[in-house]
N, C-alpha and C. Protein backbone atom coordinates (compact mmCIF):
# COMPACT_ATOMS: atom_id res chain seq x y z
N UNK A 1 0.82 -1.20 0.00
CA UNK A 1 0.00 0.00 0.00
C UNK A 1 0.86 1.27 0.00
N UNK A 2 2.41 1.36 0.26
CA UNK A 2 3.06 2.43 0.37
C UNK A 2 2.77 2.96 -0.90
N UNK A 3 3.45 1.49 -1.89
CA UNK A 3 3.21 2.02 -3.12
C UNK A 3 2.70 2.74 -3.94
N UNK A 4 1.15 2.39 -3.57
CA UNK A 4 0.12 2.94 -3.63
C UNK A 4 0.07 4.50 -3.46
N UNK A 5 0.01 4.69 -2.39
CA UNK A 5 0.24 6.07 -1.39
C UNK A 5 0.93 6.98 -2.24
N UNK A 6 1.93 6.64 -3.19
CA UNK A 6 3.22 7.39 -3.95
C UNK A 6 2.50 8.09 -5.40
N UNK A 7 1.78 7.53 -5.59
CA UNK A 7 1.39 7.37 -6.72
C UNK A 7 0.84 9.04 -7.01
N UNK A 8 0.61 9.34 -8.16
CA UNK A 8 -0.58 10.72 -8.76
C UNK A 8 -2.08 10.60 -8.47
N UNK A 9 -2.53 9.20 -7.71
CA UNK A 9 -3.91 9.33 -7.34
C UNK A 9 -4.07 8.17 -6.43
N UNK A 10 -3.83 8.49 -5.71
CA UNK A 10 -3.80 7.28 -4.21
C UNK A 10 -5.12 7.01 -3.71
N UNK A 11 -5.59 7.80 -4.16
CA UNK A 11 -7.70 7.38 -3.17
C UNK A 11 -7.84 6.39 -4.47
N UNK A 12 -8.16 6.85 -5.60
CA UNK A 12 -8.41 5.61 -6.47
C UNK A 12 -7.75 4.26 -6.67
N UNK A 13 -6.43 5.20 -6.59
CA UNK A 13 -5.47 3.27 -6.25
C UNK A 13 -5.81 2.76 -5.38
N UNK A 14 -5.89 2.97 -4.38
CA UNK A 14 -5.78 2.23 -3.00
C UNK A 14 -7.30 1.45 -3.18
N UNK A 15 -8.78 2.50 -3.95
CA UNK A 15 -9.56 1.58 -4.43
C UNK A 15 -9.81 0.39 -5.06
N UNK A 16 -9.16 0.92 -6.23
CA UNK A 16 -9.33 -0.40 -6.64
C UNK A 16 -8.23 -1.31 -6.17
N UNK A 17 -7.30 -1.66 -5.57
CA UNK A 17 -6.59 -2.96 -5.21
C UNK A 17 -7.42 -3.55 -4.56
N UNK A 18 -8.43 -2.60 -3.39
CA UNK A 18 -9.26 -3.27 -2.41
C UNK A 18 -10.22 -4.09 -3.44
N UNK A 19 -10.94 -2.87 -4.16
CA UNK A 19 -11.91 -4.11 -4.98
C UNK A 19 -11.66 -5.15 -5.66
N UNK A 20 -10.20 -5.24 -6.61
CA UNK A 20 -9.71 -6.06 -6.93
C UNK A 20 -9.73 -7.41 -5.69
N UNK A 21 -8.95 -7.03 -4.47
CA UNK A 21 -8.54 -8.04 -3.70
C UNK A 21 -9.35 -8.83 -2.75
N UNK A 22 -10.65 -7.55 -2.43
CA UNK A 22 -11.37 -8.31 -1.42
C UNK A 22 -12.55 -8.70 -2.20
N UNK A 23 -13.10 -8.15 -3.40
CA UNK A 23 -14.17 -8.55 -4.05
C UNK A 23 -13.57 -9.40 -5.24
N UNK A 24 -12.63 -9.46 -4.89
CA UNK A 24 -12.35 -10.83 -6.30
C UNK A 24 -12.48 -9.95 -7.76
N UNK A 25 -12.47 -8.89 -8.15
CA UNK A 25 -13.29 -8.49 -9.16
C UNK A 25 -11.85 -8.36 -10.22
N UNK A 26 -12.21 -8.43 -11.50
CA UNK A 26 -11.19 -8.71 -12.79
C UNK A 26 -10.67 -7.38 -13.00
N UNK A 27 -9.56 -6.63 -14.33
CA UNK A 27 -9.35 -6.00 -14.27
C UNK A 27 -10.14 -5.08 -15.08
N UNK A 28 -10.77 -6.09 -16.29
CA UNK A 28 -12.11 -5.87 -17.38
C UNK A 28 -13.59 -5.03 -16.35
N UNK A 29 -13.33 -6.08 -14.99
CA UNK A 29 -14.89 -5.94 -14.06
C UNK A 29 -14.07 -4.35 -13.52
N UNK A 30 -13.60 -4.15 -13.06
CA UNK A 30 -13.16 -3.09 -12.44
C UNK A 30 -13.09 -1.79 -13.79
N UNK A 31 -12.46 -1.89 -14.62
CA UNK A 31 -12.63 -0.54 -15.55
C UNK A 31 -13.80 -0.30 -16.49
N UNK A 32 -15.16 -1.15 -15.79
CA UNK A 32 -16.11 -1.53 -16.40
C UNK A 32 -17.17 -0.39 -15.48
N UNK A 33 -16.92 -0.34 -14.13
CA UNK A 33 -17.20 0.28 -13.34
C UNK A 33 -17.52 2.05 -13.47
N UNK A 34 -18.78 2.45 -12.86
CA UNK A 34 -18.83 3.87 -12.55
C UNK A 34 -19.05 4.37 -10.98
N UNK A 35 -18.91 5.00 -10.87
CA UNK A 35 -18.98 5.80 -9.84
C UNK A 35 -20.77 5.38 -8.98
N UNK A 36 -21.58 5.50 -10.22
CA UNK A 36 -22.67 4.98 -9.36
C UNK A 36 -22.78 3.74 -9.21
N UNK A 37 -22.24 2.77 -9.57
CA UNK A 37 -22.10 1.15 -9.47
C UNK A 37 -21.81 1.39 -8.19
N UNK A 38 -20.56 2.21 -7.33
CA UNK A 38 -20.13 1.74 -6.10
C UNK A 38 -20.93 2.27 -4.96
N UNK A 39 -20.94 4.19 -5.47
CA UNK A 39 -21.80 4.87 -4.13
C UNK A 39 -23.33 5.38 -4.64
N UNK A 40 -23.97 5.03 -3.67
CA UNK A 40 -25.01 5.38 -2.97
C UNK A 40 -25.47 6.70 -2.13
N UNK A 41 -25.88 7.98 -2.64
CA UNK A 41 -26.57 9.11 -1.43
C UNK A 41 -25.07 9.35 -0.69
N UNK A 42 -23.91 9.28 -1.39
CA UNK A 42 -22.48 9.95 -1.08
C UNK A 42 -22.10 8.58 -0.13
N UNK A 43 -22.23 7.29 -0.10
CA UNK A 43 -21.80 6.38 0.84
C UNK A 43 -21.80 4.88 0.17
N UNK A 44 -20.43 4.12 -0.01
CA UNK A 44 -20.58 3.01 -0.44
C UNK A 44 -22.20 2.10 -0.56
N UNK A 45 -21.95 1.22 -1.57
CA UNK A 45 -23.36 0.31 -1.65
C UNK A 45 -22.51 -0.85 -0.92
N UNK A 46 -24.11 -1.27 -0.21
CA UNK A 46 -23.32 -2.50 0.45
C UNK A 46 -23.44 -3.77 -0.89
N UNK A 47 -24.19 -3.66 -1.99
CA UNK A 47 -24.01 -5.03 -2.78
C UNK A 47 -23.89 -4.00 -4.83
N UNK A 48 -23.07 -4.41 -4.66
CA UNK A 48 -22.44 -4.50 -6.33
C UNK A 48 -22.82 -5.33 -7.25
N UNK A 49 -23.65 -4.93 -8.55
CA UNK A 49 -24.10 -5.70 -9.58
C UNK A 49 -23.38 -5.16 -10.77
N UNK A 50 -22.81 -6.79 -11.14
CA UNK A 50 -22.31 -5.92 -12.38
C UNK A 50 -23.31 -6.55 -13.62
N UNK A 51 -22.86 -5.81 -14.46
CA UNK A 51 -23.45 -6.31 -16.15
C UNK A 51 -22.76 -7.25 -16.78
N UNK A 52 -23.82 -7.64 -17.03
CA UNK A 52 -23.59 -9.85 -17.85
C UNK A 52 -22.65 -9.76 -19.02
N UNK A 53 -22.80 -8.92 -19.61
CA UNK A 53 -21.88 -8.73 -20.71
C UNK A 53 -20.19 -8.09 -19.88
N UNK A 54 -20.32 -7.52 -19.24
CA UNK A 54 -18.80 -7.30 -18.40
C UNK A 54 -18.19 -8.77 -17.60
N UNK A 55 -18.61 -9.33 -17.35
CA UNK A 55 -18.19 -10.53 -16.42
C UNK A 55 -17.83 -12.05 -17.18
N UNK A 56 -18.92 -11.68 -18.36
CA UNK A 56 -19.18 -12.86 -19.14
C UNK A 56 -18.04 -13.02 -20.31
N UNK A 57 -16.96 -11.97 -20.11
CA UNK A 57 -15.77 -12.32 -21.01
C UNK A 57 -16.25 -11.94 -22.46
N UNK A 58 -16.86 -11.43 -22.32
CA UNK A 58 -17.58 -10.78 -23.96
C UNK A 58 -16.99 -9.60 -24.62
């Protein structure tokens, strides 16, 4: 995570490794992603849906 930290945009890095690492999610599922996929009324969603065509290797 230092790594991370070093970087030109550390809130988003440090994001996605988490989503990557704790949600299992690909690198396709992750840059597939918007802003409203994750938050909710300014506060994480507790459940993430992605689209069939993003997951499905298409």
């Amino acid at each position: 995570m230092r790594i991370i930290a070093g970087g030109n945009h550390p809130e988003r890095n440090k994001a996605i490794v988490i989503l990557s690492n704790y949600l299992g999610l690909r690198a396709k599922e992750l840059a597939a992603l918007k802003i409203g996929d994750v938050l909710e009324h300014d506060s994480i969603k507790k459940v993430l849906r992605l689209v069939a065509v993003v997951h499905q290797g298409r």
